[in-house]
C-alpha atoms as a PDB file:
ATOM      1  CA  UNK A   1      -4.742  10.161   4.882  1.00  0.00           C
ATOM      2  CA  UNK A   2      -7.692   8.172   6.177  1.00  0.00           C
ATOM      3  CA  UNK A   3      -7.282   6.085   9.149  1.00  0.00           C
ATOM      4  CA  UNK A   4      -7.980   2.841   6.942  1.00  0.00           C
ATOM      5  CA  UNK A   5      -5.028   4.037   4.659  1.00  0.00           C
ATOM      6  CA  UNK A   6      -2.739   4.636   7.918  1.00  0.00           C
ATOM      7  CA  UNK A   7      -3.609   0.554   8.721  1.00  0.00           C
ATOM      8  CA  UNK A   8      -3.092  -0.778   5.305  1.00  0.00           C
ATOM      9  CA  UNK A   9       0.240   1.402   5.526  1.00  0.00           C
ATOM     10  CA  UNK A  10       1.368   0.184   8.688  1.00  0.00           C
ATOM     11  CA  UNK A  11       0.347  -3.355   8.299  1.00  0.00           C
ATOM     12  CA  UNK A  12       3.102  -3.531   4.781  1.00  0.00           C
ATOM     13  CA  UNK A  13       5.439  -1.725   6.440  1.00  0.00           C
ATOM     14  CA  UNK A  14       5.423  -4.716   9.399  1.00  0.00           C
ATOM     15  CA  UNK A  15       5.192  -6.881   6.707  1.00  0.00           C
ATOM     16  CA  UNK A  16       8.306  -5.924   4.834  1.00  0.00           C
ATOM     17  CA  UNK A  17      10.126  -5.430   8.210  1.00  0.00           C
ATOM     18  CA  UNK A  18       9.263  -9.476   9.006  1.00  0.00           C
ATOM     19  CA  UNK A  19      10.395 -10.522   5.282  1.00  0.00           C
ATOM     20  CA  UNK A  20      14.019  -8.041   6.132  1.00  0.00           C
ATOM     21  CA  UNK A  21      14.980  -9.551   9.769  1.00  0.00           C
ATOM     22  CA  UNK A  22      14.154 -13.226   8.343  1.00  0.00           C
ATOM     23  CA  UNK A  23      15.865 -12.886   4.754  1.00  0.00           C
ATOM     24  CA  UNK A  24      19.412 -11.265   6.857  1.00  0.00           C
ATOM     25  CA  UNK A  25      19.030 -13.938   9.260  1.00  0.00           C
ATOM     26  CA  UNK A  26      19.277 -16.511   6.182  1.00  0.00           C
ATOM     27  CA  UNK A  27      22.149 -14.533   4.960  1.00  0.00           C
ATOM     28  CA  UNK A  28      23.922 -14.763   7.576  1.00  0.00           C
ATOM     29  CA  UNK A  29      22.941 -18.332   7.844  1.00  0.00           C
ATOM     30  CA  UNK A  30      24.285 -18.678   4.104  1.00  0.00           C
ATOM     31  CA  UNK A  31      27.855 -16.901   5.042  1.00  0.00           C
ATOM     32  CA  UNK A  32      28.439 -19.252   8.020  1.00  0.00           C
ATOM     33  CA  UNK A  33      27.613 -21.991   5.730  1.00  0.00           C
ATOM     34  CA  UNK A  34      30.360 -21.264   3.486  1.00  0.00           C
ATOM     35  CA  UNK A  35      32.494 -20.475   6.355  1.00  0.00           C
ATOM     36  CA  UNK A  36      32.009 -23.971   7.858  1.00  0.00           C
ATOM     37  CA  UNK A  37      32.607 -25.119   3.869  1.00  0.00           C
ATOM     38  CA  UNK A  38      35.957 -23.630   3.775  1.00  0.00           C
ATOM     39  CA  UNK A  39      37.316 -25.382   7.584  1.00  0.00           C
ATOM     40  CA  UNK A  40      35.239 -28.854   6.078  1.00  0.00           C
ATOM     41  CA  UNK A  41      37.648 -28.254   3.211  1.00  0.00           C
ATOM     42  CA  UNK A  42      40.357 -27.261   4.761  1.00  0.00           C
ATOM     43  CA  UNK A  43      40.340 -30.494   7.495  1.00  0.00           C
ATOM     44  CA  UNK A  44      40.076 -32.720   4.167  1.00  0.00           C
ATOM     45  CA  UNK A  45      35.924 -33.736   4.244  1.00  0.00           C
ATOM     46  CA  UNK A  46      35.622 -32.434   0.638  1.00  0.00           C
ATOM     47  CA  UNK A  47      32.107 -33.578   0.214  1.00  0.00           C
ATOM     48  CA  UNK A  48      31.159 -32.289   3.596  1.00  0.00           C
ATOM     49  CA  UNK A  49      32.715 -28.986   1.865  1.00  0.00           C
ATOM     50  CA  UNK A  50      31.063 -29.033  -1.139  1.00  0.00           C
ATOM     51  CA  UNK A  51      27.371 -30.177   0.852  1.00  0.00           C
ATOM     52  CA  UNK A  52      28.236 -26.864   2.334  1.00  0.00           C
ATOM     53  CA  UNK A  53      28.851 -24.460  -0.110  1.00  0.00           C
ATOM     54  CA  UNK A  54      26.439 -25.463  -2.407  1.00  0.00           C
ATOM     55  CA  UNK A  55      23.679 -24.628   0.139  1.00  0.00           C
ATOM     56  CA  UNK A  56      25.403 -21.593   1.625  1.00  0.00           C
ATOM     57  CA  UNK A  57      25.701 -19.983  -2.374  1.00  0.00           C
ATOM     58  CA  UNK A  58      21.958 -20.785  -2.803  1.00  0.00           C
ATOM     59  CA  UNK A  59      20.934 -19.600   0.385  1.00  0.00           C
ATOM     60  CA  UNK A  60      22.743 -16.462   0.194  1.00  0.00           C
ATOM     61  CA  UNK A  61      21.521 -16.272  -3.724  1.00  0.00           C
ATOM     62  CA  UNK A  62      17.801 -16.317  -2.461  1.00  0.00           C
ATOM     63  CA  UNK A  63      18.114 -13.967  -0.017  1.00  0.00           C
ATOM     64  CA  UNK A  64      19.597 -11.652  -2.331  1.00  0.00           C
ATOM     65  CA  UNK A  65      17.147 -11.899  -4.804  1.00  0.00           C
ATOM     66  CA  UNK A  66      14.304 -11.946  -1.918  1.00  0.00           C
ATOM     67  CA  UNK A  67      15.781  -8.459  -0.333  1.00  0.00           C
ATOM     68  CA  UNK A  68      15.705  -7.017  -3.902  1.00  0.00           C
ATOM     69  CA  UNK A  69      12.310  -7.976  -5.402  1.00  0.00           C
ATOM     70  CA  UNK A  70      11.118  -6.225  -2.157  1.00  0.00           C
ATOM     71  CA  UNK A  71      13.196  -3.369  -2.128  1.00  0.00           C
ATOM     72  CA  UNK A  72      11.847  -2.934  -5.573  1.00  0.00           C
ATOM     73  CA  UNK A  73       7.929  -3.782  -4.746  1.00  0.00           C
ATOM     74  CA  UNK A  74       7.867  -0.813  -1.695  1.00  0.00           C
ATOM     75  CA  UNK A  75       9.466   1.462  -4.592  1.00  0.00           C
ATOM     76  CA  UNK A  76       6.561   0.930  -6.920  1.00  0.00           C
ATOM     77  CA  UNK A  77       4.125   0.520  -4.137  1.00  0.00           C
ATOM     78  CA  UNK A  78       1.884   3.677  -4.776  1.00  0.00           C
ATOM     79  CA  UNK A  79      -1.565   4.538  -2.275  1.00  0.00           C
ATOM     80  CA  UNK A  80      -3.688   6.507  -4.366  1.00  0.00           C
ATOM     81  CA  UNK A  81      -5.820   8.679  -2.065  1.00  0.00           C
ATOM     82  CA  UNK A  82      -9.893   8.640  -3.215  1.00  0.00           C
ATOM     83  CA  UNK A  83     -11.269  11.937  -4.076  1.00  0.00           C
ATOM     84  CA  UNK A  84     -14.123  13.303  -1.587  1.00  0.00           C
ATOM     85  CA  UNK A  85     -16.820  14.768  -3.095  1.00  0.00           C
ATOM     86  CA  UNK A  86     -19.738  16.270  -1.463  1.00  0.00           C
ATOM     87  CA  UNK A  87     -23.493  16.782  -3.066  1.00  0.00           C
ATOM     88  CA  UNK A  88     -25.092  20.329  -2.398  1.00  0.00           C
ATOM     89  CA  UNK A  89     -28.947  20.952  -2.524  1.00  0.00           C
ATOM     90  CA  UNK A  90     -31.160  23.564  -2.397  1.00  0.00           C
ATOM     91  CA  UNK A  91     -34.021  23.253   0.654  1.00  0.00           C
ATOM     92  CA  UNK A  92     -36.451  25.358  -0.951  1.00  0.00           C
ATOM     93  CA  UNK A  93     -39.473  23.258  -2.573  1.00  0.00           C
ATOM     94  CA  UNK A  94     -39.713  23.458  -6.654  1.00  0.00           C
ATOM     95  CA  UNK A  95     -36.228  24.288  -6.826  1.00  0.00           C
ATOM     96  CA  UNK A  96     -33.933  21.052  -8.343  1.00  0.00           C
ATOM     97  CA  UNK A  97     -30.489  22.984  -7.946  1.00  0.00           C
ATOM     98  CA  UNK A  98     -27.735  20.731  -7.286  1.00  0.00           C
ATOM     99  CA  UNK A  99     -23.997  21.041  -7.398  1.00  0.00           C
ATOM    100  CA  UNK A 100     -21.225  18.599  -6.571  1.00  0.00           C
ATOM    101  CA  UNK A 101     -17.721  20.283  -5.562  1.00  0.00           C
ATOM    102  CA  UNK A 102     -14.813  19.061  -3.107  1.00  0.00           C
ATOM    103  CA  UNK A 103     -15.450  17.708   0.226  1.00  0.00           C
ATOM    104  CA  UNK A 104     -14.137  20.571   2.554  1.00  0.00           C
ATOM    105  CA  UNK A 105     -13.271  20.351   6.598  1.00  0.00           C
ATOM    106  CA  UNK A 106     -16.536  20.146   8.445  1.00  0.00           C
ATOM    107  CA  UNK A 107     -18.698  19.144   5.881  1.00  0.00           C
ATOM    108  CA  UNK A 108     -21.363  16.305   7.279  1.00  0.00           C
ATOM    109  CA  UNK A 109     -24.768  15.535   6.019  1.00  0.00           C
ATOM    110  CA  UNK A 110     -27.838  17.474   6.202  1.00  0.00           C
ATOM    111  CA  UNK A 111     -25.538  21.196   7.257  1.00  0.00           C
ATOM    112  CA  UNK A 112     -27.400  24.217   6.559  1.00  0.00           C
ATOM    113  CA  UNK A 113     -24.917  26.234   4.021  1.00  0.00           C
ATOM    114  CA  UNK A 114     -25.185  30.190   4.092  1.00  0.00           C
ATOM    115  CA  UNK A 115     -24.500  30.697   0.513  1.00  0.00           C
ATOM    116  CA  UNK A 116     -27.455  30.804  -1.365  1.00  0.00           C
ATOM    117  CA  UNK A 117     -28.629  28.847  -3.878  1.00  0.00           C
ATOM    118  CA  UNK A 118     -27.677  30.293  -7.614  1.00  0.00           C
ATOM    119  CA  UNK A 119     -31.036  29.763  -9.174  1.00  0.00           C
ATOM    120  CA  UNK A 120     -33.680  30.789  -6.399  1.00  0.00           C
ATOM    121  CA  UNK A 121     -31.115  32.064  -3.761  1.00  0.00           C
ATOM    122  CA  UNK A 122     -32.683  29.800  -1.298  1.00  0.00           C
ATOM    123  CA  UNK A 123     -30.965  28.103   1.813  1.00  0.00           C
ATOM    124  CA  UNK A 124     -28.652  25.319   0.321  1.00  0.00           C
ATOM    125  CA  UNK A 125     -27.767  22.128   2.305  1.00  0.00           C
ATOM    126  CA  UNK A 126     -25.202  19.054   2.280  1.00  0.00           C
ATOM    127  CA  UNK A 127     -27.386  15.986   0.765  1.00  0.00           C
ATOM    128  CA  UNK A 128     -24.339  13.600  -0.047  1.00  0.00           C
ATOM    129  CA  UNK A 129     -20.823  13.178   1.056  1.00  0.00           C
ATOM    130  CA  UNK A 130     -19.266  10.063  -0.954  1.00  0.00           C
ATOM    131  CA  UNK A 131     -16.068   9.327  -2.638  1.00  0.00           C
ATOM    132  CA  UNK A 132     -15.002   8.838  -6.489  1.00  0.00           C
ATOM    133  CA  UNK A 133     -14.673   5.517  -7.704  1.00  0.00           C
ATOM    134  CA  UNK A 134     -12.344   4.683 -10.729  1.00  0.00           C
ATOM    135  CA  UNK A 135     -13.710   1.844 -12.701  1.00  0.00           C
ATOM    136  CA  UNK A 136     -10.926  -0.791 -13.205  1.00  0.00           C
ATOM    137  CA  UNK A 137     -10.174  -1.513 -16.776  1.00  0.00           C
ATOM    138  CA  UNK A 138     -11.432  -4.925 -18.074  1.00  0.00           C
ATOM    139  CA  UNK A 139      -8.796  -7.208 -18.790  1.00  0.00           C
ATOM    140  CA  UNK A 140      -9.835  -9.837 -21.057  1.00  0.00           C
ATOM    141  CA  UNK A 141      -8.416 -13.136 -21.550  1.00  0.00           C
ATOM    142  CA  UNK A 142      -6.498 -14.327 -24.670  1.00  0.00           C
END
């Protein structure tokens, strides 16, 4: 993995941390709610009761539904890593040979290469190092 990739990585994996600690603390937020619904009721304030209950259910309902949409979103959550490719040229003059194959460890720009060149057997060198871009598919709207 890149170093960019190890950021973007780290940074949702903070992110979803935040969204856990603050979505538990509204749960348990939620289930003292209803506790304090239950003594209201009990000590005979039953609107105080019901006030109570209704926001502990829905708080505890949200948080539910918050701590499951992102459990699901880090499931799907896939990091596609870009393929490396790397341009090869031949130094000799007149000759056009060029081939395009994997980036490999060490590779930089302008390295002399001892294979030699398949059409001239020349000296062959590094031109290019870039990566593969998919084009995203048009969406058009209906």
């Amino acid at each position: 993995m890149t170093n960019n990739q190890n950021q973007t990585t780290a940074a949702s994996k903070k992110m979803s941390n935040y969204i856990m600690v603050i979505t538990i603390v509204v749960m348990v937020l939620a289930v003292i709610a209803v506790i304090v619904a239950v003594s209201a009721y009990y000590s005979g304030s039953q609107l105080v009761a019901g006030f109570f209950a209704l926001v502990g259910v829905a708080a505890f309902v949200m948080s539910a539904v918050t701590l499951y949409q992102a459990r699901r979103q880090a499931s799907e959550m896939k990091i596609e890593i870009p393929k490396v490719m790397t341009t090869v040229g031949c130094n000799t003059s007149g000759c056009d040979s060029k081939t395009v194959r994997e980036f490999q460890r060490g590779d930089y720009v302008y390295k002399d290469l001892d294979t030699p060149c398949p059409k001239c057997a020349g000296r062959q060198m590094i031109t290019a190092i870039y990566k593969e871009v998919k084009e995203k598919e048009k969406t058009y709207a209906v």
